[in-house]
PDB file of N, CA and C in Angstrom:
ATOM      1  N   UNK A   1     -17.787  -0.210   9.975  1.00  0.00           N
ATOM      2  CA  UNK A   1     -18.466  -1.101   9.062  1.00  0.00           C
ATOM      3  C   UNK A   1     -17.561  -1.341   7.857  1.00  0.00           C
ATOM      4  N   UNK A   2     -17.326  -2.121   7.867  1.00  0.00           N
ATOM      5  CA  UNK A   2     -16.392  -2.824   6.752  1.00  0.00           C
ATOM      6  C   UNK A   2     -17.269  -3.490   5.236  1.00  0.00           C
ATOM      7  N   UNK A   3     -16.809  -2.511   3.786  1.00  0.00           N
ATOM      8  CA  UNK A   3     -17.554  -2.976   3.272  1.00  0.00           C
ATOM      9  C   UNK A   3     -16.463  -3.802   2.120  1.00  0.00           C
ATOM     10  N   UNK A   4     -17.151  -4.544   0.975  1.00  0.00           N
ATOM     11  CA  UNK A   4     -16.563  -5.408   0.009  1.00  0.00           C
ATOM     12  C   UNK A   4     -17.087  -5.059  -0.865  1.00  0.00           C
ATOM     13  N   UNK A   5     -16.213  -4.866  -2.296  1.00  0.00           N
ATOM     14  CA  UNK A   5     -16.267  -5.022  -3.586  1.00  0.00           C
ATOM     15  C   UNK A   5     -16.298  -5.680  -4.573  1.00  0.00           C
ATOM     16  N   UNK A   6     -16.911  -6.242  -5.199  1.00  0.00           N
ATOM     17  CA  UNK A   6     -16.811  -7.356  -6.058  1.00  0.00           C
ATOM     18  C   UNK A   6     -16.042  -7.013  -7.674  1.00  0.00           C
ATOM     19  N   UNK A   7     -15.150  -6.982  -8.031  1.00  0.00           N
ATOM     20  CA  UNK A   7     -14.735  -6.666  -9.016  1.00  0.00           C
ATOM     21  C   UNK A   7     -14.900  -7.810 -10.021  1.00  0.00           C
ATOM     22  N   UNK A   8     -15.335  -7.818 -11.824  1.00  0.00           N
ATOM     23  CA  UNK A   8     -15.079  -8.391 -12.867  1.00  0.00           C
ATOM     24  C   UNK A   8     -13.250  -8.533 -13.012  1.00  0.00           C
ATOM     25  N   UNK A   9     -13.707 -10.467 -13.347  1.00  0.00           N
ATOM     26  CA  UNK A   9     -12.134 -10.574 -13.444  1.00  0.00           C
ATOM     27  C   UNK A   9     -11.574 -10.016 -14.877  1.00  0.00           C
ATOM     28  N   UNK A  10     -11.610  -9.042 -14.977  1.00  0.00           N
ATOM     29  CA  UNK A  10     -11.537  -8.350 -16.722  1.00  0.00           C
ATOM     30  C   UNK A  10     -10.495  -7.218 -16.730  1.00  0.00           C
ATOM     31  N   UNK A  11      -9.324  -6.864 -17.445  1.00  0.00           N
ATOM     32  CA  UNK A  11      -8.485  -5.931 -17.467  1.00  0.00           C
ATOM     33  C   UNK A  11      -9.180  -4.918 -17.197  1.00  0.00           C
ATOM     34  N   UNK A  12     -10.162  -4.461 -17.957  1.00  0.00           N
ATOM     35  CA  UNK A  12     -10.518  -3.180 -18.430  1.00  0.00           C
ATOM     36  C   UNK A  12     -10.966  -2.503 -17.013  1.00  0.00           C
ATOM     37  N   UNK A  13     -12.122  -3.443 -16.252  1.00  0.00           N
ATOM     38  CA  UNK A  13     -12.221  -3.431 -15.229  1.00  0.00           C
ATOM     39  C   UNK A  13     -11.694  -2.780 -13.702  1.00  0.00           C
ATOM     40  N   UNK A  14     -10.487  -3.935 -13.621  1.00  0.00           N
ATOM     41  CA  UNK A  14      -9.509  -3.576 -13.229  1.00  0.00           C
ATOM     42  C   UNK A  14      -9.029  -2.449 -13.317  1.00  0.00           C
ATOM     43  N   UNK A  15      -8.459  -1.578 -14.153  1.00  0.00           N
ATOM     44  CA  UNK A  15      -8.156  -0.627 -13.949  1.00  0.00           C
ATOM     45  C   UNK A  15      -8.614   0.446 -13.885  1.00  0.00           C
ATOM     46  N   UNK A  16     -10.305   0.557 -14.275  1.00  0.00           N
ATOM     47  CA  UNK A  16     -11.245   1.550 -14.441  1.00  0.00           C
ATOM     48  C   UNK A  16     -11.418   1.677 -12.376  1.00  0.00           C
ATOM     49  N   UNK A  17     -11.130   0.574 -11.836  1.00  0.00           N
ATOM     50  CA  UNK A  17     -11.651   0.237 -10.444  1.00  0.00           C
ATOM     51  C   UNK A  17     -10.209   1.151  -9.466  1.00  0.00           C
ATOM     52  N   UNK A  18      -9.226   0.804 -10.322  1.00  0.00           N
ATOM     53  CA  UNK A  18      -7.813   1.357  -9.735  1.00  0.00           C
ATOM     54  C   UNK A  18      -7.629   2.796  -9.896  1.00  0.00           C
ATOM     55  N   UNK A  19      -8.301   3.369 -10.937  1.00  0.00           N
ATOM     56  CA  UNK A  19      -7.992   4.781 -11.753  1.00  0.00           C
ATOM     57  C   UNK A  19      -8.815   5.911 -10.316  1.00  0.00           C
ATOM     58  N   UNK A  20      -9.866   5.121  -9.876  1.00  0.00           N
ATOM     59  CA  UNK A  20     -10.806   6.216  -9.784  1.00  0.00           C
ATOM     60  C   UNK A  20     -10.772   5.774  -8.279  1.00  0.00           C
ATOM     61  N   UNK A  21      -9.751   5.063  -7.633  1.00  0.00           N
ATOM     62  CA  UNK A  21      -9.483   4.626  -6.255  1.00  0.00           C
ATOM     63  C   UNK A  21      -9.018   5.883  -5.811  1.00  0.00           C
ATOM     64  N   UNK A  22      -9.273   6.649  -4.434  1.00  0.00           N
ATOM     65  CA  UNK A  22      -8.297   7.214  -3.423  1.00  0.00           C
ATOM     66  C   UNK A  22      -6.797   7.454  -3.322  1.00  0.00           C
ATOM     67  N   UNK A  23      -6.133   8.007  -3.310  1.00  0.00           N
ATOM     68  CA  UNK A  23      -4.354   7.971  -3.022  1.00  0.00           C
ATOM     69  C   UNK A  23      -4.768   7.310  -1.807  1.00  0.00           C
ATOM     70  N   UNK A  24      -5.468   7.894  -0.756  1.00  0.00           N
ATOM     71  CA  UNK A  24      -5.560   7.853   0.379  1.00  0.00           C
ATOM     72  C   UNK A  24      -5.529   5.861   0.895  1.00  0.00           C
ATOM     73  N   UNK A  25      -6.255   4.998  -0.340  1.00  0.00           N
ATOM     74  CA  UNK A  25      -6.825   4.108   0.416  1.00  0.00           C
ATOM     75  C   UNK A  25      -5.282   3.036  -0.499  1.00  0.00           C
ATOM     76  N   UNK A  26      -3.938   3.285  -1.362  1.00  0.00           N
ATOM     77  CA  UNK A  26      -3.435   2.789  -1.170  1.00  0.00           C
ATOM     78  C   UNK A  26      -2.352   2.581   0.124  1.00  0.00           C
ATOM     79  N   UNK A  27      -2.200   1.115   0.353  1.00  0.00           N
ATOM     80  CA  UNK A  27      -1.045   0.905   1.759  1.00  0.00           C
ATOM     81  C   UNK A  27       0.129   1.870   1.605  1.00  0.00           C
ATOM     82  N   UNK A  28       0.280   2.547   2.615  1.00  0.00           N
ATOM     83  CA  UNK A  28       1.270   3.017   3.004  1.00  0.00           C
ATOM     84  C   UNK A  28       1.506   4.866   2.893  1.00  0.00           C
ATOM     85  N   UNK A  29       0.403   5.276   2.296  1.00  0.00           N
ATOM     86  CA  UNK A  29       0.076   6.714   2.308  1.00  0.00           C
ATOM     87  C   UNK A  29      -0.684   6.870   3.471  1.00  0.00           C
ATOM     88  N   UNK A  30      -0.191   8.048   4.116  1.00  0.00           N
ATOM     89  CA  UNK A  30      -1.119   8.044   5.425  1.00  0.00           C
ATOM     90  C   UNK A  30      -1.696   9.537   5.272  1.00  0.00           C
ATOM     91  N   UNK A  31      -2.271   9.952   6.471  1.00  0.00           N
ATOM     92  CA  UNK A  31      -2.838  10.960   6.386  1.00  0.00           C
ATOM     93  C   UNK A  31      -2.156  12.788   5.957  1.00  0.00           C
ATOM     94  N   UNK A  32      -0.899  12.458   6.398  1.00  0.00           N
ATOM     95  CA  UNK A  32      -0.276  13.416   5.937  1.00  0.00           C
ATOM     96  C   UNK A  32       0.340  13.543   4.659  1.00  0.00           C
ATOM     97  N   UNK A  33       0.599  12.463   3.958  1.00  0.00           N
ATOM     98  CA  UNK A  33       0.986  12.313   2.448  1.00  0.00           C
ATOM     99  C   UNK A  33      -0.274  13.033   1.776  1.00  0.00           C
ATOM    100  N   UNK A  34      -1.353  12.067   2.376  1.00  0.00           N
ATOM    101  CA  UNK A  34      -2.701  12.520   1.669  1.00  0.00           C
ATOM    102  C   UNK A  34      -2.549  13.799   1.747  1.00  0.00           C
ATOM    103  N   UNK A  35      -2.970  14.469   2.906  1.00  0.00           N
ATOM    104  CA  UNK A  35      -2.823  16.104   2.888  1.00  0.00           C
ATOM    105  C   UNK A  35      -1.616  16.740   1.588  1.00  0.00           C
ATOM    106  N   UNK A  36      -0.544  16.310   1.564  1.00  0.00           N
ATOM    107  CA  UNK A  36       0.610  16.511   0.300  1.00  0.00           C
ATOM    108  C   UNK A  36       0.251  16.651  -1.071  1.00  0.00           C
ATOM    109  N   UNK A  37      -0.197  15.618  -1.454  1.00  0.00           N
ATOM    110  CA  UNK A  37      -1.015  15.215  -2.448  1.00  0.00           C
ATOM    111  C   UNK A  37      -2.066  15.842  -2.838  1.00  0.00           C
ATOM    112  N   UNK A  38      -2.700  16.114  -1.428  1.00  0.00           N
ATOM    113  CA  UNK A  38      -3.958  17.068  -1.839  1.00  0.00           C
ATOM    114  C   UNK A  38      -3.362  18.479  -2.364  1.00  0.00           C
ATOM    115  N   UNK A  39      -2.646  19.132  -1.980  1.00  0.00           N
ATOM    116  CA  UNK A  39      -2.179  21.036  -2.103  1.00  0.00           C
ATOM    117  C   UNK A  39      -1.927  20.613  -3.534  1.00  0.00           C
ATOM    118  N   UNK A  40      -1.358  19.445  -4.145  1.00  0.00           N
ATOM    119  CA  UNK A  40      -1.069  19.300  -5.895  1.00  0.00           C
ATOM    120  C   UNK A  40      -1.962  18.833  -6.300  1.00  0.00           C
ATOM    121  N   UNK A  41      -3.226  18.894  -6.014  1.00  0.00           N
ATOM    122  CA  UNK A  41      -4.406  18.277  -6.758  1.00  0.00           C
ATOM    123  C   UNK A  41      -4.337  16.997  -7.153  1.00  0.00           C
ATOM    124  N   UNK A  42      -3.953  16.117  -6.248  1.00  0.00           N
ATOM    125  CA  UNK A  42      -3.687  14.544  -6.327  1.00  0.00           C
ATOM    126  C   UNK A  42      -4.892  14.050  -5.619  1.00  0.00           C
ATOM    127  N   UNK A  43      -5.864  13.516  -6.291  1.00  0.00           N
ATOM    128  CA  UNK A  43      -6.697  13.074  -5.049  1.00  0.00           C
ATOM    129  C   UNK A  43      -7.187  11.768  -5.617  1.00  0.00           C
ATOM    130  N   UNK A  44      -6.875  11.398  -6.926  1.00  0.00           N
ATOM    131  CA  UNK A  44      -7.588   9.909  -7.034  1.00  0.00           C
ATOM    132  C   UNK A  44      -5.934   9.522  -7.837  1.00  0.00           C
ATOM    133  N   UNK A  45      -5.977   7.643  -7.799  1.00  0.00           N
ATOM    134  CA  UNK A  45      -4.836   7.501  -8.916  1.00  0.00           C
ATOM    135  C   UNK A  45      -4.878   8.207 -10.389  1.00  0.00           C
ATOM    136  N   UNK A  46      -6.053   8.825 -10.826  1.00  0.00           N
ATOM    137  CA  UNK A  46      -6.015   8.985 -12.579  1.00  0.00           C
ATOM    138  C   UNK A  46      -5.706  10.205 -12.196  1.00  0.00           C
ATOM    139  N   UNK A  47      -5.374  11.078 -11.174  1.00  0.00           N
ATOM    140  CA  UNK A  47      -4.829  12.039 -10.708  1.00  0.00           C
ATOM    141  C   UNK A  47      -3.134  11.539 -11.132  1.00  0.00           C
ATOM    142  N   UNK A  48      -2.990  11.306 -10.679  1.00  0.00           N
ATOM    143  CA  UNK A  48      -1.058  10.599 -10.312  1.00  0.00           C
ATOM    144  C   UNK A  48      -1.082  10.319 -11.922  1.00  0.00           C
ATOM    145  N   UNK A  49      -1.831   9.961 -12.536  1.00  0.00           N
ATOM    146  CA  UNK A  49      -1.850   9.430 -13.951  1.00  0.00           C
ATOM    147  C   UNK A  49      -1.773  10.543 -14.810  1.00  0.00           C
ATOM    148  N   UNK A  50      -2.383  11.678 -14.481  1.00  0.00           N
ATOM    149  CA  UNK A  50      -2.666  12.522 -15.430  1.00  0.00           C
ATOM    150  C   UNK A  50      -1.332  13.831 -15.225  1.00  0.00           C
ATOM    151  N   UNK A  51      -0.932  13.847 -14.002  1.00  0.00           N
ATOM    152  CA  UNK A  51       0.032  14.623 -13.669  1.00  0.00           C
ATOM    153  C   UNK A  51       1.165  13.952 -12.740  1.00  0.00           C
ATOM    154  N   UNK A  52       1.621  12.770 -14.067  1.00  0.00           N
ATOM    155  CA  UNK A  52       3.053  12.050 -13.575  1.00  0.00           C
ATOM    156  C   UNK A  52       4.134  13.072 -14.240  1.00  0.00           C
ATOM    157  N   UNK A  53       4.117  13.583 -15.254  1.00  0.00           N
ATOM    158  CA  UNK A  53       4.950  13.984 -15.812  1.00  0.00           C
ATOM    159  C   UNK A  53       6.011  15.482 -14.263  1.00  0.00           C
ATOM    160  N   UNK A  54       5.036  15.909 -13.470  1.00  0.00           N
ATOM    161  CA  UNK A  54       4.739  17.489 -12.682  1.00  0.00           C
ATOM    162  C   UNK A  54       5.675  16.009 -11.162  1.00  0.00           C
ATOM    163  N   UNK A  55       4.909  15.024 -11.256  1.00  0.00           N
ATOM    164  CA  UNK A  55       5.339  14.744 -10.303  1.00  0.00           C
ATOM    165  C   UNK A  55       6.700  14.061 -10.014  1.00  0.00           C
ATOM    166  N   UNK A  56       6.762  13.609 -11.088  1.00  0.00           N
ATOM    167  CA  UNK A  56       8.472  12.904 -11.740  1.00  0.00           C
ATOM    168  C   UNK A  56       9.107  13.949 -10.642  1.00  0.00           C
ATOM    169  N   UNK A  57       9.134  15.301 -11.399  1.00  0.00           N
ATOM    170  CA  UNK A  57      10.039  16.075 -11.049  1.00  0.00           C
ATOM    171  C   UNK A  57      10.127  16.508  -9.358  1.00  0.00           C
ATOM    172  N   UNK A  58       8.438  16.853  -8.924  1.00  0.00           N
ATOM    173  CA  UNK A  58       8.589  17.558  -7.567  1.00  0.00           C
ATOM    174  C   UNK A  58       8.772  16.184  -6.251  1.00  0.00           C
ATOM    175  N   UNK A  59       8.590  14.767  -6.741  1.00  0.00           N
ATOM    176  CA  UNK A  59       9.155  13.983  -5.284  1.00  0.00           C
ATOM    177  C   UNK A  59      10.360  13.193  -5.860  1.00  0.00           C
ATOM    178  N   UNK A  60      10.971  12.807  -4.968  1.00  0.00           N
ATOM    179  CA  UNK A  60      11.564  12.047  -4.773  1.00  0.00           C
ATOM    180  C   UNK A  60      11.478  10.332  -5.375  1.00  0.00           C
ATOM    181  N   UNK A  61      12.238   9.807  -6.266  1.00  0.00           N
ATOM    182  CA  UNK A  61      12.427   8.526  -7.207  1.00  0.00           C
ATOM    183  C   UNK A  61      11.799   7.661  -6.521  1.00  0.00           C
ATOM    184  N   UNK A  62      11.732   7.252  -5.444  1.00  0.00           N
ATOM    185  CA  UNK A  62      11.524   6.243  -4.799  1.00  0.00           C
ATOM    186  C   UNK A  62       9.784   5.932  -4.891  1.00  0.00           C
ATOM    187  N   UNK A  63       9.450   7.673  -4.231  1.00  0.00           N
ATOM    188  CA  UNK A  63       8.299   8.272  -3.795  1.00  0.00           C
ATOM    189  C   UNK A  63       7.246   8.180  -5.181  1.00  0.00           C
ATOM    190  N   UNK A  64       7.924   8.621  -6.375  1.00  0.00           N
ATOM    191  CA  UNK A  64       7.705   8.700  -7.318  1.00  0.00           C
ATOM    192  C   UNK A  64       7.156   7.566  -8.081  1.00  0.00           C
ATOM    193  N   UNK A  65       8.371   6.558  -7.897  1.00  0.00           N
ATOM    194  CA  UNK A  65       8.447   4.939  -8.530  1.00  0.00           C
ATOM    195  C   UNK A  65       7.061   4.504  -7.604  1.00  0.00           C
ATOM    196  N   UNK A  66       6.856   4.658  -6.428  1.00  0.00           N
ATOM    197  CA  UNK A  66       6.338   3.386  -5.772  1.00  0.00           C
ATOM    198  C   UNK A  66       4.614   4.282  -5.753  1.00  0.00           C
ATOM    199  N   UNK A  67       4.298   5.519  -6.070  1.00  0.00           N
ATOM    200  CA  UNK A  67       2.739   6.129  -6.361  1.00  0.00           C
ATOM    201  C   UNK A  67       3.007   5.808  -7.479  1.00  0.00           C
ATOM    202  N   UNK A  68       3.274   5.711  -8.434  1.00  0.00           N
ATOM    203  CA  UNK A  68       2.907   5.705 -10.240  1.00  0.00           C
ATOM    204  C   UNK A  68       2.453   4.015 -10.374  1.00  0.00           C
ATOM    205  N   UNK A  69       3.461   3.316  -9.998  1.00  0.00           N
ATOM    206  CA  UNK A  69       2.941   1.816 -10.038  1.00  0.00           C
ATOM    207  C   UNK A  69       1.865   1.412  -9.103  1.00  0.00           C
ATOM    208  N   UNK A  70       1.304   2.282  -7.584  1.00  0.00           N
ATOM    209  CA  UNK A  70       0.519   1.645  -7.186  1.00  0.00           C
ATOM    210  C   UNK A  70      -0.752   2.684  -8.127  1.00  0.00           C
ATOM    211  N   UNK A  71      -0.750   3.445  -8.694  1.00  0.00           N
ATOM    212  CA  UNK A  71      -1.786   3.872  -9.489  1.00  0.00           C
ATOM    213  C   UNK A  71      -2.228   3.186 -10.572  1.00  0.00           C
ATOM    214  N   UNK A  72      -0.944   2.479 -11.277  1.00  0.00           N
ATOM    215  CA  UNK A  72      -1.814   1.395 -12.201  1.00  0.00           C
ATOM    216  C   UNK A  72      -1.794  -0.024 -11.903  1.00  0.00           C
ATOM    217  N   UNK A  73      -1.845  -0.146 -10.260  1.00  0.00           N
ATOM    218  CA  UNK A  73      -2.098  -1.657  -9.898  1.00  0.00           C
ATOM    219  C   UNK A  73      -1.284  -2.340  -9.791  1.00  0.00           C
ATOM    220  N   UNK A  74      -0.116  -1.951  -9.579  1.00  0.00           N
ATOM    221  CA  UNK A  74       1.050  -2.688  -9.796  1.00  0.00           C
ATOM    222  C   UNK A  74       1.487  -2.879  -7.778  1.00  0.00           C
ATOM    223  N   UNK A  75       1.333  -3.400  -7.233  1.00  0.00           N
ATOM    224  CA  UNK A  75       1.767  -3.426  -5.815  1.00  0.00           C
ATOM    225  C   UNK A  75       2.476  -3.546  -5.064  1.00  0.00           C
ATOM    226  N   UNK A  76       3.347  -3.718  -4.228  1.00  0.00           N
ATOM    227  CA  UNK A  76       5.014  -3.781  -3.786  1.00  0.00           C
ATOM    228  C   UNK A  76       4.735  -4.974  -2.227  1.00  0.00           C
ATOM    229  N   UNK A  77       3.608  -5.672  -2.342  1.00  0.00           N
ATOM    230  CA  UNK A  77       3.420  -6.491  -1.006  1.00  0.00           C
ATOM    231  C   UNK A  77       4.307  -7.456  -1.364  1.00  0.00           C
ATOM    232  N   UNK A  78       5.297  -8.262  -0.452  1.00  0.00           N
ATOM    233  CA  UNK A  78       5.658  -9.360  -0.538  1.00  0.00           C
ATOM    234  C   UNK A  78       5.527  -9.989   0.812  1.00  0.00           C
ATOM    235  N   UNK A  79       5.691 -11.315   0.571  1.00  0.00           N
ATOM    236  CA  UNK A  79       5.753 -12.194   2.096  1.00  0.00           C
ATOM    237  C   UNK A  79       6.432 -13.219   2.316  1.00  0.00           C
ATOM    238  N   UNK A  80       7.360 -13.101   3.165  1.00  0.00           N
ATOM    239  CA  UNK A  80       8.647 -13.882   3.057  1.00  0.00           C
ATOM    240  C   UNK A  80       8.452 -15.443   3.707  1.00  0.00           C
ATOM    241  N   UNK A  81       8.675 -16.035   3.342  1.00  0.00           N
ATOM    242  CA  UNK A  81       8.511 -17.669   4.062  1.00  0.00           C
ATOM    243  C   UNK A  81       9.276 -17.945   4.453  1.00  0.00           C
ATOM    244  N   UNK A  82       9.140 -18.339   6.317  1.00  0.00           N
ATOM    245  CA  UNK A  82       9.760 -18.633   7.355  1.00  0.00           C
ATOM    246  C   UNK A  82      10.450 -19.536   7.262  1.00  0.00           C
ATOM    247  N   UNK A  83      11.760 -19.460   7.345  1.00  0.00           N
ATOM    248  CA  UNK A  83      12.733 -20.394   6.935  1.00  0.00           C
ATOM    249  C   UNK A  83      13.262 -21.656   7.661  1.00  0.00           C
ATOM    250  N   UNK A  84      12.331 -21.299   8.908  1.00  0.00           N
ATOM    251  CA  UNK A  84      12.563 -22.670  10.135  1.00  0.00           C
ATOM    252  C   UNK A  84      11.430 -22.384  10.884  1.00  0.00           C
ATOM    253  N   UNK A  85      10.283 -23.705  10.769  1.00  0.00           N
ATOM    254  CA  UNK A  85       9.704 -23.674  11.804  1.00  0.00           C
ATOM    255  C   UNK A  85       9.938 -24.285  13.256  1.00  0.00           C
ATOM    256  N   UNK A  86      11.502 -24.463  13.522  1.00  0.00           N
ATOM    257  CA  UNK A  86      12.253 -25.256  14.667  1.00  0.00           C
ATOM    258  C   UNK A  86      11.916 -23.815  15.491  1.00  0.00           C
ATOM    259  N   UNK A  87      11.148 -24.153  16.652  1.00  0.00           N
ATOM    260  CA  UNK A  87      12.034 -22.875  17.554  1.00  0.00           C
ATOM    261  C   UNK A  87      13.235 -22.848  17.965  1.00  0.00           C
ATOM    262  N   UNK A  88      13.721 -21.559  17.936  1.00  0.00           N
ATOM    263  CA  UNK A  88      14.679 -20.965  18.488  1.00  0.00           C
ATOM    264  C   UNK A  88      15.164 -21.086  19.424  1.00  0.00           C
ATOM    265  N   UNK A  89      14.544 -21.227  20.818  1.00  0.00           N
ATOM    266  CA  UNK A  89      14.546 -21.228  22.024  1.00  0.00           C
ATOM    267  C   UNK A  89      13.717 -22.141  22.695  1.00  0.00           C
ATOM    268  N   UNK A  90      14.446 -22.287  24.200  1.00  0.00           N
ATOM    269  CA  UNK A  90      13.335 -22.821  24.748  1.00  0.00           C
ATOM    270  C   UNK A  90      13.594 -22.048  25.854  1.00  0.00           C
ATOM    271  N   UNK A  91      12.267 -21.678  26.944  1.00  0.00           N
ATOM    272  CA  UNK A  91      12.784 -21.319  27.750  1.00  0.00           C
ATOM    273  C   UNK A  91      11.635 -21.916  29.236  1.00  0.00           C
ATOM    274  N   UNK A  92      11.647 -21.479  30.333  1.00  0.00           N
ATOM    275  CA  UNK A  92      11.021 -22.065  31.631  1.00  0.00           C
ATOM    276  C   UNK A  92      10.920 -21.131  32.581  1.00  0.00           C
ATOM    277  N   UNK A  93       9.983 -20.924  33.191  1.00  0.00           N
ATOM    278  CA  UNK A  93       9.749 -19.883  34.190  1.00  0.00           C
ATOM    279  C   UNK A  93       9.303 -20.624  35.331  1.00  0.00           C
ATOM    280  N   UNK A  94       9.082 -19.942  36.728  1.00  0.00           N
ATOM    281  CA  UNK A  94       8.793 -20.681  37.985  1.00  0.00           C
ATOM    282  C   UNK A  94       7.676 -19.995  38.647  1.00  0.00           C
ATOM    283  N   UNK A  95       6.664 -19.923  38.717  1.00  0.00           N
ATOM    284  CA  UNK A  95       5.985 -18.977  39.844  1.00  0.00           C
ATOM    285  C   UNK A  95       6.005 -18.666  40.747  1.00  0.00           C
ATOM    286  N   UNK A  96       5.663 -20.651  41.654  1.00  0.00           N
ATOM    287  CA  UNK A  96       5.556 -20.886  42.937  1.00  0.00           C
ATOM    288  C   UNK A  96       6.866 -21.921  42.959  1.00  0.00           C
ATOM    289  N   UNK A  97       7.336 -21.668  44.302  1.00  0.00           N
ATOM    290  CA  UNK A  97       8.177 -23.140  44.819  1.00  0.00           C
ATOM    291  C   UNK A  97       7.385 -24.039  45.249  1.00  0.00           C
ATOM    292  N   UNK A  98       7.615 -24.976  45.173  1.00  0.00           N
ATOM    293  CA  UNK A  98       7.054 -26.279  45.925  1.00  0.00           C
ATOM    294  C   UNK A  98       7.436 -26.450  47.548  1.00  0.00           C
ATOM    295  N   UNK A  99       6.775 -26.677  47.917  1.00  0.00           N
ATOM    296  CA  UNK A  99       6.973 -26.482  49.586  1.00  0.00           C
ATOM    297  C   UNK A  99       7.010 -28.244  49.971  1.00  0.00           C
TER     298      UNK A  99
END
């Protein structure tokens, strides 16, 4: 069951909605990060917020850079626009011969 949120288009909002979100339910943490996260008492973003300073140090820059910004909403999706809609190819297959 798939549910929806309606968020106020309002800063304050916004981030009160982001703070108190899951690690778990941003893209790209999976179940075993989660588990990670959990042994350091990481379990919501105002978690990651409150103990960035602990985490700077124990992951990795990347790891680091890309949980701190998705904790305050900041997101890393991009989508690249297809630079030719010409196909590529053509190609032809045969099933049957013609008799």
């Amino acid at each position: 069951m798939m549910r929806y949120c309606i968020i106020p288009r309002d800063k304050q909002s916004e981030v009160e909605f982001v703070r108190t979100m899951k690690v778990r339910k941003i893209p790209h943490i999976g179940e075993k990060a989660e588990m990670k996260y959990a042994m350091l008492g990481i379990h919501t973003c105002q978690d990651v917020l409150d103990r960035s300073t602990d985490l700077f140090y124990l992951l990795a820059e990347t790891n680091f850079d890309f949980l701190y910004k998705s904790s305050i909403g900041i997101g890393s999706v991009y989508h690249e626009i297809s630079k030719s809609t010409v196909n590529q190819s053509i190609s032809s297959s045969e099933t049957f011969r013609l008799s």
